[in-house]
Protein backbone atom coordinates (compact mmCIF):
# COMPACT_ATOMS: atom_id res chain seq x y z
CA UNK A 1 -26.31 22.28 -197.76
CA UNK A 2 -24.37 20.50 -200.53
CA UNK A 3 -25.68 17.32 -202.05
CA UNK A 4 -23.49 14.23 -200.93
CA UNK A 5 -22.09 13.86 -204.40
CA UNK A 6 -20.82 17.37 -204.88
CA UNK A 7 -19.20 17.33 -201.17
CA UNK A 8 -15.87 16.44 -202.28
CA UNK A 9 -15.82 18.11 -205.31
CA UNK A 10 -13.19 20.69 -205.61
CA UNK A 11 -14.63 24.69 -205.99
CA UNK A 12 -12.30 25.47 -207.77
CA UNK A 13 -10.56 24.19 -211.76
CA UNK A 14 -7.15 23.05 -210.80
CA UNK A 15 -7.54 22.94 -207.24
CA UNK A 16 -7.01 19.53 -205.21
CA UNK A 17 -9.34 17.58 -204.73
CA UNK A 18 -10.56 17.66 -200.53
CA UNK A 19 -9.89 14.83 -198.18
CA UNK A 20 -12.30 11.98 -197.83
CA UNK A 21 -10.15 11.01 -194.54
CA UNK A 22 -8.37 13.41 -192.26
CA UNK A 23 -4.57 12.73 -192.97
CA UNK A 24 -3.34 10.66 -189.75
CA UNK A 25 -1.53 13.51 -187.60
CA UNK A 26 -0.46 13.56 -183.91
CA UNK A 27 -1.31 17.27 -182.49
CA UNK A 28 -0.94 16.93 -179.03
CA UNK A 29 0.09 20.89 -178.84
CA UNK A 30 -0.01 23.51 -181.54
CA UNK A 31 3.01 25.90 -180.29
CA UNK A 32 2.18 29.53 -181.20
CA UNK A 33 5.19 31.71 -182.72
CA UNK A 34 4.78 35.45 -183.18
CA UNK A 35 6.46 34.98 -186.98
CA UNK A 36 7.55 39.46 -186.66
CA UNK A 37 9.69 38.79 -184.14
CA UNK A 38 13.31 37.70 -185.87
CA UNK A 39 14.50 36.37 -182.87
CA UNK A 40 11.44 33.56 -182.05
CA UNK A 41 11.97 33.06 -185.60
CA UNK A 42 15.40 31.53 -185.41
CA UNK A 43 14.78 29.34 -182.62
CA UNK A 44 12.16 27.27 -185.22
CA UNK A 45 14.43 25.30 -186.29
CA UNK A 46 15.37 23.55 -182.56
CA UNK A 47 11.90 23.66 -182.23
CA UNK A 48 10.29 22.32 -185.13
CA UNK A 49 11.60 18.62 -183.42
CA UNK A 50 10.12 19.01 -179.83
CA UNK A 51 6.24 19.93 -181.05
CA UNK A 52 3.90 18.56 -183.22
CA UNK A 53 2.30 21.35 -184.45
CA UNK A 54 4.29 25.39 -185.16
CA UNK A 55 1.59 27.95 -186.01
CA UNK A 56 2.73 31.34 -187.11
CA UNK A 57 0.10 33.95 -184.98
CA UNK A 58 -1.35 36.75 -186.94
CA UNK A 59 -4.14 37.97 -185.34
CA UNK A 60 -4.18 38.11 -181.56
CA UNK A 61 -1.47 39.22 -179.58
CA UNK A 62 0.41 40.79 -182.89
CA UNK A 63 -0.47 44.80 -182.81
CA UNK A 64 -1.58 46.38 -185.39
CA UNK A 65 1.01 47.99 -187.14
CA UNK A 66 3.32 44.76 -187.01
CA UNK A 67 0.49 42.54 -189.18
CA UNK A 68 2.09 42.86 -192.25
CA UNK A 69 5.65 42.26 -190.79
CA UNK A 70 4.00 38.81 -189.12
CA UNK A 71 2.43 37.44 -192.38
CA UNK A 72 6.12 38.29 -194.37
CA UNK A 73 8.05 36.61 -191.15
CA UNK A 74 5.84 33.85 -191.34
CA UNK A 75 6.41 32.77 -195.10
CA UNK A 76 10.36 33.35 -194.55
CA UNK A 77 9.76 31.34 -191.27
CA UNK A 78 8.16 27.83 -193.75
CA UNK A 79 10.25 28.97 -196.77
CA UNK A 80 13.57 28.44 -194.53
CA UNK A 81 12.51 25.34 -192.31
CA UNK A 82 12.14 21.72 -193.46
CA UNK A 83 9.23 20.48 -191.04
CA UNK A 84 9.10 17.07 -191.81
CA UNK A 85 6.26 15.97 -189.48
CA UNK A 86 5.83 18.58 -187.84
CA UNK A 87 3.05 20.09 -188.62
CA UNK A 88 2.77 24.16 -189.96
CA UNK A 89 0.08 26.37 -189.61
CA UNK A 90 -1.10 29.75 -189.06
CA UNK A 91 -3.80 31.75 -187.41
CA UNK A 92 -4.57 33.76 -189.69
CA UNK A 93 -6.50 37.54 -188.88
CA UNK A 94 -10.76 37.17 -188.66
CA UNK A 95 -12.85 37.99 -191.49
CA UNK A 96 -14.01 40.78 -190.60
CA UNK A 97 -10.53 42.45 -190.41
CA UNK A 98 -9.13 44.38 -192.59
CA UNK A 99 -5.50 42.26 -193.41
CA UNK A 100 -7.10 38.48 -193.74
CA UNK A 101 -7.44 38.89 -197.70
CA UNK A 102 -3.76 39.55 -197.76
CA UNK A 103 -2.85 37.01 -195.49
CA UNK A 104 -4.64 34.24 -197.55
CA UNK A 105 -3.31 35.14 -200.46
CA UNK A 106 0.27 36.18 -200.53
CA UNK A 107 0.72 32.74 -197.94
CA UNK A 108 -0.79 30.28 -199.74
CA UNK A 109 0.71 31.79 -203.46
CA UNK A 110 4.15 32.12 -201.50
CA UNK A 111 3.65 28.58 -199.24
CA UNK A 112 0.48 27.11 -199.70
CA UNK A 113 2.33 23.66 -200.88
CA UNK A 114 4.23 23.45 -197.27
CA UNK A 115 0.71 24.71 -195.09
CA UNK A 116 -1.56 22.38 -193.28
CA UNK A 117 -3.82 24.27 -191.94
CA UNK A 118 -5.05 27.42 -191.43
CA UNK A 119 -7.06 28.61 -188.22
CA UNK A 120 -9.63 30.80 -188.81
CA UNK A 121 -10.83 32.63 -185.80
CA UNK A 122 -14.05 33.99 -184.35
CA UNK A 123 -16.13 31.69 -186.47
CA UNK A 124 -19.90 32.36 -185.94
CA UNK A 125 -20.90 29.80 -188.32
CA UNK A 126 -20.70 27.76 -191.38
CA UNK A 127 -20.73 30.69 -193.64
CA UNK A 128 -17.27 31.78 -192.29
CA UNK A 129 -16.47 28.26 -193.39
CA UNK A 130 -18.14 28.32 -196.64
CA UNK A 131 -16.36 31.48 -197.54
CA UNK A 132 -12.70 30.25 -196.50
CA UNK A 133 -13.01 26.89 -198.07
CA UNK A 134 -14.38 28.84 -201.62
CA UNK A 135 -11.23 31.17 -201.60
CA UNK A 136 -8.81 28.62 -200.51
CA UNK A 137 -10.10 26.57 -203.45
CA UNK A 138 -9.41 29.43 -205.78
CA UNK A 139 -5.74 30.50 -204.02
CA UNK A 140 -4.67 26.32 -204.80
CA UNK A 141 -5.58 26.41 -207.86
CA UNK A 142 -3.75 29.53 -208.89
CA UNK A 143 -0.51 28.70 -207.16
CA UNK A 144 -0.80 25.13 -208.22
CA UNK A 145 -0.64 23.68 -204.49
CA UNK A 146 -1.15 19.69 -204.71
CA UNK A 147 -2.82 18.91 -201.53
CA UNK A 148 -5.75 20.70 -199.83
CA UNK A 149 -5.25 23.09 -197.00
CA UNK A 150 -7.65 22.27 -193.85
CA UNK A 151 -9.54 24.51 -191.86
CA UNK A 152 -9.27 24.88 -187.98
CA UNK A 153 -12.02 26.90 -186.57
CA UNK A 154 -11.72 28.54 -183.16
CA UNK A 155 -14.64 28.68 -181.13
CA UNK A 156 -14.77 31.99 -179.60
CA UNK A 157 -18.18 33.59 -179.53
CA UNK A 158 -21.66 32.90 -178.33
CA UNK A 159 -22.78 32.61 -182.12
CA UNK A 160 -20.78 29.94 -182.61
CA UNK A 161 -21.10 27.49 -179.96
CA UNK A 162 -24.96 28.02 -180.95
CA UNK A 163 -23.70 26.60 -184.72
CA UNK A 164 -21.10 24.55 -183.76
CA UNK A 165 -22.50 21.40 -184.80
CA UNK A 166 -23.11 23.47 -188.64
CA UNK A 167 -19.55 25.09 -188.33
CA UNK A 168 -18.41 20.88 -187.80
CA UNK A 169 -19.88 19.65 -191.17
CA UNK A 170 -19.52 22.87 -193.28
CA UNK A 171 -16.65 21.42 -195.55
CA UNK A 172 -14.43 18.37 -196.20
CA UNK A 173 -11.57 20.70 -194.80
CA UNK A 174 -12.58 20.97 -191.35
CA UNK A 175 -9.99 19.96 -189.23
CA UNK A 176 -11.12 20.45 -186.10
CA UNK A 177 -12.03 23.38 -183.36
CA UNK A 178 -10.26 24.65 -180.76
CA UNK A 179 -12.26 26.80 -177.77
CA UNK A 180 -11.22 30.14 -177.28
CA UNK A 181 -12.35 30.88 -173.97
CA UNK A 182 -10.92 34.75 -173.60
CA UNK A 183 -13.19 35.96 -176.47
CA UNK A 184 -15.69 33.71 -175.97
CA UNK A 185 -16.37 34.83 -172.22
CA UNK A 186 -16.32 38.39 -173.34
CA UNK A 187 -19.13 37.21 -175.89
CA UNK A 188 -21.32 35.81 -173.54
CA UNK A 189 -20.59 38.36 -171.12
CA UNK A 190 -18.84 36.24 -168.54
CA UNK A 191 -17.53 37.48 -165.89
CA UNK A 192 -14.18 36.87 -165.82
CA UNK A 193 -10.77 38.22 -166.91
CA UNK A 194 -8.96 35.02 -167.16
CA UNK A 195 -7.42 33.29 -169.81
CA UNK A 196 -8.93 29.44 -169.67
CA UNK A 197 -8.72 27.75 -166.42
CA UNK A 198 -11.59 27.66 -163.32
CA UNK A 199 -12.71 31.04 -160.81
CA UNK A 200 -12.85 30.42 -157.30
CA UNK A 201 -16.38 32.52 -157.27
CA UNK A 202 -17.63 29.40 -159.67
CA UNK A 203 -18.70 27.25 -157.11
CA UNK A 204 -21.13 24.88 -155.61
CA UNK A 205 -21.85 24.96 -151.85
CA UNK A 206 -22.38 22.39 -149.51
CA UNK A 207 -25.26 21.45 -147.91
CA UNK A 208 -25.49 23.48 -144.15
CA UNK A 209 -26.62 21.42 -141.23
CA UNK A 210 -28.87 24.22 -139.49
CA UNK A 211 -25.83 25.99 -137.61
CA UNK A 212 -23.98 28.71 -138.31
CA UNK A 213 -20.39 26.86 -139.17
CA UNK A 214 -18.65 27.01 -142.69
CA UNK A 215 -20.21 25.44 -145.31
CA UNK A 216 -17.37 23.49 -147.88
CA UNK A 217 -17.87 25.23 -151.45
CA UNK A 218 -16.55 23.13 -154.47
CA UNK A 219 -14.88 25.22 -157.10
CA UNK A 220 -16.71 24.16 -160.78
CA UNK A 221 -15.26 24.05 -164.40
CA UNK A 222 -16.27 27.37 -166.20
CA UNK A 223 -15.72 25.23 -169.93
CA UNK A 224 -17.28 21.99 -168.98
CA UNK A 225 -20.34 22.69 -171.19
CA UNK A 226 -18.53 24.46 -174.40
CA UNK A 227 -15.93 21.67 -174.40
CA UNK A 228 -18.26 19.29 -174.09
CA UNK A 229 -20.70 20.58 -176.69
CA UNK A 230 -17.52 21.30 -179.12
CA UNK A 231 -15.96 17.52 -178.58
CA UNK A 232 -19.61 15.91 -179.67
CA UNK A 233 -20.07 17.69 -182.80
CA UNK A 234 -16.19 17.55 -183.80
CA UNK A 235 -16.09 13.73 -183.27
CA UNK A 236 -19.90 12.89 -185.01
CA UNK A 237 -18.14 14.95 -187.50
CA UNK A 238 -15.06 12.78 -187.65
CA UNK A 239 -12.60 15.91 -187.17
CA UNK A 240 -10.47 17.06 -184.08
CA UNK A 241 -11.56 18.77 -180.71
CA UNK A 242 -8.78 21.06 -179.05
CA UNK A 243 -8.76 23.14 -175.61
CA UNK A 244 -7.04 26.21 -176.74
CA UNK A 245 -5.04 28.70 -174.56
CA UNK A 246 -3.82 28.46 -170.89
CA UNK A 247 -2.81 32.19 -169.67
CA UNK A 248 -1.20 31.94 -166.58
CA UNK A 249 2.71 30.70 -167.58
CA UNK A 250 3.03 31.17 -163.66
CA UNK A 251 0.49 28.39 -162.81
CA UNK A 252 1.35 24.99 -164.80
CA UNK A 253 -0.45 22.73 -161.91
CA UNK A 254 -3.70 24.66 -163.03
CA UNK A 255 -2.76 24.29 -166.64
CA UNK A 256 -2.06 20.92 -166.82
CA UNK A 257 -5.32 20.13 -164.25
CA UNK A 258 -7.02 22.29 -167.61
CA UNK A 259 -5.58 20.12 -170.27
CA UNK A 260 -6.19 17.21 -168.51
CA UNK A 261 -9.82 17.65 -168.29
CA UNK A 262 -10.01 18.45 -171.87
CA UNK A 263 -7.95 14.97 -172.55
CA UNK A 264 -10.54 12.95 -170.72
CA UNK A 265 -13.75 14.67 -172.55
CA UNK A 266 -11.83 13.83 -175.90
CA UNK A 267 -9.80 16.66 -176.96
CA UNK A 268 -6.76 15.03 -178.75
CA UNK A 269 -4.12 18.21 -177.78
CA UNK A 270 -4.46 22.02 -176.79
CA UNK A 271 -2.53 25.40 -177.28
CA UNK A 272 1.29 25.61 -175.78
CA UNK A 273 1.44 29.80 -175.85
CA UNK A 274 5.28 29.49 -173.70
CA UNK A 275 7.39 26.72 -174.04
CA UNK A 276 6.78 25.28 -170.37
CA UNK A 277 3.44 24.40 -171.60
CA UNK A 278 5.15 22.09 -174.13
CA UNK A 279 5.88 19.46 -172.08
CA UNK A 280 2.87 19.82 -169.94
CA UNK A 281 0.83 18.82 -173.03
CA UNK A 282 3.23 16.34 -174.10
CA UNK A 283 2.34 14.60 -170.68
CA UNK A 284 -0.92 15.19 -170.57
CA UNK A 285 -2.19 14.22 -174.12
CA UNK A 286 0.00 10.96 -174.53
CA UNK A 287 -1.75 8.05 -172.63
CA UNK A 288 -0.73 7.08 -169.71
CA UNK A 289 1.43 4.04 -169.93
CA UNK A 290 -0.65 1.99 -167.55
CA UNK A 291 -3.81 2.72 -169.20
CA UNK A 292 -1.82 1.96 -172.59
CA UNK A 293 -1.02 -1.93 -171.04
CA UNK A 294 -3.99 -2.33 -169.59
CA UNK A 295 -6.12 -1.82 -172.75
CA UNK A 296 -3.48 -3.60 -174.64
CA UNK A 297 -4.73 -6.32 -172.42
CA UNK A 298 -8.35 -6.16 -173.34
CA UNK A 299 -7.73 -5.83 -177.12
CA UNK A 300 -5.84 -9.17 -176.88
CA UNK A 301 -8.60 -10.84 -174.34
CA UNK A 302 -10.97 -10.12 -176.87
CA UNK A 303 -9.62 -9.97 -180.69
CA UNK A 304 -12.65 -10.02 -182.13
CA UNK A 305 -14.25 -7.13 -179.63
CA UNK A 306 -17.39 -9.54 -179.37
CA UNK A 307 -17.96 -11.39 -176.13
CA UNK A 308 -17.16 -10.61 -172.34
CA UNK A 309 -13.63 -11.60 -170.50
CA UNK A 310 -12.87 -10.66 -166.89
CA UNK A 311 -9.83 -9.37 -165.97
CA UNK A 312 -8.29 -8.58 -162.28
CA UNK A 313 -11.78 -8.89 -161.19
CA UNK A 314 -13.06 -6.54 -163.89
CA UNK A 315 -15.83 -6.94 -166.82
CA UNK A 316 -14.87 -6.52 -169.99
CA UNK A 317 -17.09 -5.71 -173.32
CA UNK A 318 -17.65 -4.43 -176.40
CA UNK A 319 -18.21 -1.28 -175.01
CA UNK A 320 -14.88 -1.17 -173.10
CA UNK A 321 -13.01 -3.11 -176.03
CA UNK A 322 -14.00 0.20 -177.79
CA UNK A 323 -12.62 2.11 -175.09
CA UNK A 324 -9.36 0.27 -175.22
CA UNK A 325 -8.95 0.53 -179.22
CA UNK A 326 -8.99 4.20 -178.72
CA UNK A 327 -6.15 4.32 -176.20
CA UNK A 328 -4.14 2.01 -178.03
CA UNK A 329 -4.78 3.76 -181.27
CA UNK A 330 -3.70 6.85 -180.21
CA UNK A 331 -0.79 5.46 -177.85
CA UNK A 332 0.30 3.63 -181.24
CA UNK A 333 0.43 7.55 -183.12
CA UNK A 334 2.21 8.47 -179.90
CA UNK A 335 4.63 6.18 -180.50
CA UNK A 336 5.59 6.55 -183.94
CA UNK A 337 6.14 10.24 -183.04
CA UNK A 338 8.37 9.62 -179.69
CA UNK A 339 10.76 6.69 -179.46
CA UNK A 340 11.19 7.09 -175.33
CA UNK A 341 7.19 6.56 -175.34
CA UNK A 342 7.22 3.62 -177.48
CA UNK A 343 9.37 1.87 -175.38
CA UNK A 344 7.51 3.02 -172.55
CA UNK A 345 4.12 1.59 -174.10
CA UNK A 346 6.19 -1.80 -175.00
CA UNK A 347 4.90 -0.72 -179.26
C-alpha cells in the first residue's frame, strides 16, 4: 500500500501527474465497436454524437487472428474522429494474453493524448492494477501524453469480486468497474449460459398451504449480490459502478428491466453491445423527469439540507435532501449533455 503522500505521485519522469478528482463525465452507455471491421468503423462518425462513451473491443468477441487488425483499426478509428465529449476508450486484451503489451503500447504512443480510458479485463486484483497503472505511467511519459489515462476494471472472475474493494483503491486512475457476468459465472461455476439478465430456475417458492395445488415461484436476480458488492466499494472509493453486457438483442424488455436494476443500486450507465440498447440506456440511466422535479423541490424546501419540511404529505430530511442532490446532480450532467432532457427537467 502506498503512503498517502506518494499516491498521486506520477511513476513515471515526464508522465502526468494522476487525478485528485475524477474528470466530470456523463457515461450512461459505453457503445462497443469491433475497430477490424472497416465498415462499423465508418459509421463512428454519426455515432460519436448519439453515445457518451465509443470503446474500440480488442479482446472478446474479436478472433484471434484479427487482434492485430483491431488494435491498427482502432488507432485509425481516434486518429480520424474528433470526439469532442464523447468519450474514447478501448478494451484492451487481459494480461495474461499474449497481444496486451502491443496493444498498450503502439495505442497510447500512436493516441494516448485522445484516450480516456482503458478497460482492463479479468482483473483478479490490485496487482493487475498496479501493473497497468506502472506501464501506463511509463507509455505517457515516452509519447509525451498531457493528461493521465484511467483505468476501468471489469469484474469478471471469482478472484476478483473477493478483492474488489483492493482492485477499487489500487490507483488514482481507477475509473470505475463494470461486472462481467458471462466470465464471471463461468468462474464461479454458475450454471448458466446467459449473457447478464435473470434464469427462470433462480427462484423462490411460495409458501404451500398443505394441498397439493401450485405453489407461485418468484424468479430472483442472479447479480444482485456482485452488483451490489461492486457499487459499495466503487462509490467508498469515489469512482464509477457499471452493469456491463446485455446478450439477448432479441429481448430489450429484459434488458432494460437489467439496467434498470443496476440504475437504482447506483450504477451510473452499462454496456450498449447493438445499437437498440442505446436508447434503452439512454432511458434508463437519465432520471426520470418526475423524480428530477420532485427532488428539485426538496433541494429548494430545504437550501441548507438541515431541518425537516413536509411535502404532499411526505417527510423530508437530511437524509432525503441527500437523496435529492444526487438526482439533481446527475439530472444537471444529463442535461448539459442532451438539450431535449434539459428542457424536459426545466435546467
Amino acid at each position: 500500500m502506498k503512503t498517502p503522500r506518494a499516491f498521486y505521485q506520477p511513476l513515471a519522469i515526464g508522465a502526468p501527474a494522476p487525478w485528485r478528482e475524477l474528470p466530470v463525465r456523463l457515461e450512461r452507455m459505453i457503445h462497443f465497436v469491433p475497430p477490424h471491421v472497416e465498415k462499423m468503423r465508418a459509421k463512428v462518425p454519426d455515432l460519436i454524437s448519439g453515445v457518451d462513451v465509443v470503446l474500440g473491443n480488442l479482446e472478446d468477441a474479436i478472433p484471434a487472428d484479427q487482434k492485430i487488425a483491431a488494435r491498427r483499426g482502432f488507432i485509425q478509428m481516434a486518429r480520424d474522429n474528433d470526439f469532442g465529449t464523447t468519450g474514447l476508450w478501448t478494451r484492451i486484451n487481459c494480461l495474461n494474453s499474449p497481444w496486451v503489451l502491443d496493444d498498450l503500447n503502439e495505442i497510447v504512443s500512436a493516441v494516448g493524448d485522445k484516450l480516456d480510458v482503458v478497460m482492463l479485463p479479468k482483473v483478479e486484483g490490485p496487482w493487475d492494477i498496479h501493473f497497468i497503472d506502472q506501464f501506463l505511467a511509463q507509455l505517457e511519459a515516452r509519447a509525451g501524453v498531457t493528461r493521465p489515462i484511467m483505468v476501468h476494471a471489469i469484474l469478471e472472475t471469482a478472484e476478483g469480486v473477493k478483492n474488489v474493494e483492493a482492485i477499487a483503491t489500487a490507483s488514482p486512475r481507477m475509473h470505475g468497474m463494470s461486472l462481467g457476468p458471462a466470465d464471471l459465472a463461468a468462474s464461479r461455476g454458475m450454471k448458466t449460459t446467459r449473457v447478464g439478465g435473470g434464469h427462470p430456475d433462480y427462484t423462490v417458492l411460495a409458501d404451500g398451504d398443505g394441498t397439493d395445488a401450485p405453489r407461485g415461484a418468484f424468479q430472483q436476480d442472479l447479480w444482485h449480490y456482485t452488483v451490489a458488492k461492486m457499487v459499495d466499494a466503487c462509490m467508498s472509493a469515489g469512482i464509477k459502478a457499471f452493469y456491463g453486457p446485455f446478450g439477448d438483442f432479441s429481448d430489450p424488455q429484459a434488458c432494460e428491466a437489467q439496467f434498470r436494476n443496476a440504475f437504482l443500486m447506483g450504477c451510473v450507465g452499462a454496456w450498449s453491445l447493438h445499437p437498440n440498447q442505446i436508447d434503452i440506456a439512454k432511458r434508463v440511466f437519465s432520471p426520470e423527469p418526475g423524480e428530477v422535479a420532485f427532488a428539485l423541490r426538496i433541494l429548494e424546501a430545504m437550501p441548507d439540507g438541515t431541518g425537516a419540511v413536509m411535502i404532499d404529505g411526505k417527510m423530508q430530511d437530511d437524509a432525503t435532501w441527500k437523496q435529492a442532490k444526487v438526482i439533481v446532480d446527475l439530472a444537471r450532467i444529463v442535461a448539459a449533455k442532451d438539450p431535449a432532457l434539459a428542457s424536459v427537467y426545466g435546467l
